[in-house]
Protein backbone atom coordinates (compact mmCIF):
# COMPACT_ATOMS: atom_id res chain seq x y z
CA UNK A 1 -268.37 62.85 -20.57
CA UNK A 2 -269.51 61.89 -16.98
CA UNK A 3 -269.77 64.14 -14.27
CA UNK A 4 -267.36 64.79 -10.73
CA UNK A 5 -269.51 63.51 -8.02
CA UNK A 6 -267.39 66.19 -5.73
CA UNK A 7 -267.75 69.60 -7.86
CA UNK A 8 -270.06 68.38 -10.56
CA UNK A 9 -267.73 69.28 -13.91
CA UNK A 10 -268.21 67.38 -16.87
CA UNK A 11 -264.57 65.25 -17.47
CA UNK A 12 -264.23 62.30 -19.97
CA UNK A 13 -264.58 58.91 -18.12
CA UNK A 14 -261.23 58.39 -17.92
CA UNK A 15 -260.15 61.31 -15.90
CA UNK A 16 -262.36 60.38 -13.64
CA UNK A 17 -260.96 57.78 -10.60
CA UNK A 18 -263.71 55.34 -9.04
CA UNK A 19 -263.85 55.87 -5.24
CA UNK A 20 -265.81 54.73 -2.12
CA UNK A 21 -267.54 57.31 0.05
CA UNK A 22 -268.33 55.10 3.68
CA UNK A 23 -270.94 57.16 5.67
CA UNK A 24 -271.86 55.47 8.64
CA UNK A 25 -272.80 51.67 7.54
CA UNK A 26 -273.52 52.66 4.37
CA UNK A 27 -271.05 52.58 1.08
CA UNK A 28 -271.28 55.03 -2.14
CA UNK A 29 -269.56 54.80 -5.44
CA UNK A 30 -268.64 58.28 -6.41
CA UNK A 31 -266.68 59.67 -9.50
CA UNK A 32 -263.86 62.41 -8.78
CA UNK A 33 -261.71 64.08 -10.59
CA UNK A 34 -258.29 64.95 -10.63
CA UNK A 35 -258.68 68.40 -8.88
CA UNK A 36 -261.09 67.20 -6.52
CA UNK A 37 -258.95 63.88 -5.35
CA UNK A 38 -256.34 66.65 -3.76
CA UNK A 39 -259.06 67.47 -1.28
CA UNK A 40 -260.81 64.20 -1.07
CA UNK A 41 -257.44 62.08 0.12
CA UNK A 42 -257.22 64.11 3.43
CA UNK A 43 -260.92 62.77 3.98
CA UNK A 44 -260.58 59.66 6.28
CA UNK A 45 -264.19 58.35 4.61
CA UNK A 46 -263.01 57.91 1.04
CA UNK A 47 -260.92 55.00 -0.14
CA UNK A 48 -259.98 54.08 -4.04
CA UNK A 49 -262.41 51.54 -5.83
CA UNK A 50 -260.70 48.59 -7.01
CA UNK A 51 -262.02 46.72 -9.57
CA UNK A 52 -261.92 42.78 -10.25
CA UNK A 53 -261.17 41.95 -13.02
CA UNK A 54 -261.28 38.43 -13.43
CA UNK A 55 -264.16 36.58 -15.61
């Protein structure tokens, strides 16, 4: 169980989506989840993580 970085509600790990917060010049790595990502997708600052995958 990991908490939303948005509301701070305990969700298993894979409820949760991986996404960037860019303030300024400055990037965070924040964990939402799927109640919060309604509000968070109008916000022009927050974009999906995507993950590489390749070894």
């Amino acid at each position: 169980m990991k908490k939303c970085s948005n509301c701070g509600k305990e969700f298993p790990e894979a409820a949760l989506k991986k996404m960037v917060q860019i303030t300024g010049k400055k990037a965070h790595i924040k964990r939402i989840c799927p109640f919060c990502q309604s509000i968070v997708l109008n916000n022009p600052t927050y974009y999906y993580l995507i993950e590489d995958k390749r070894q």
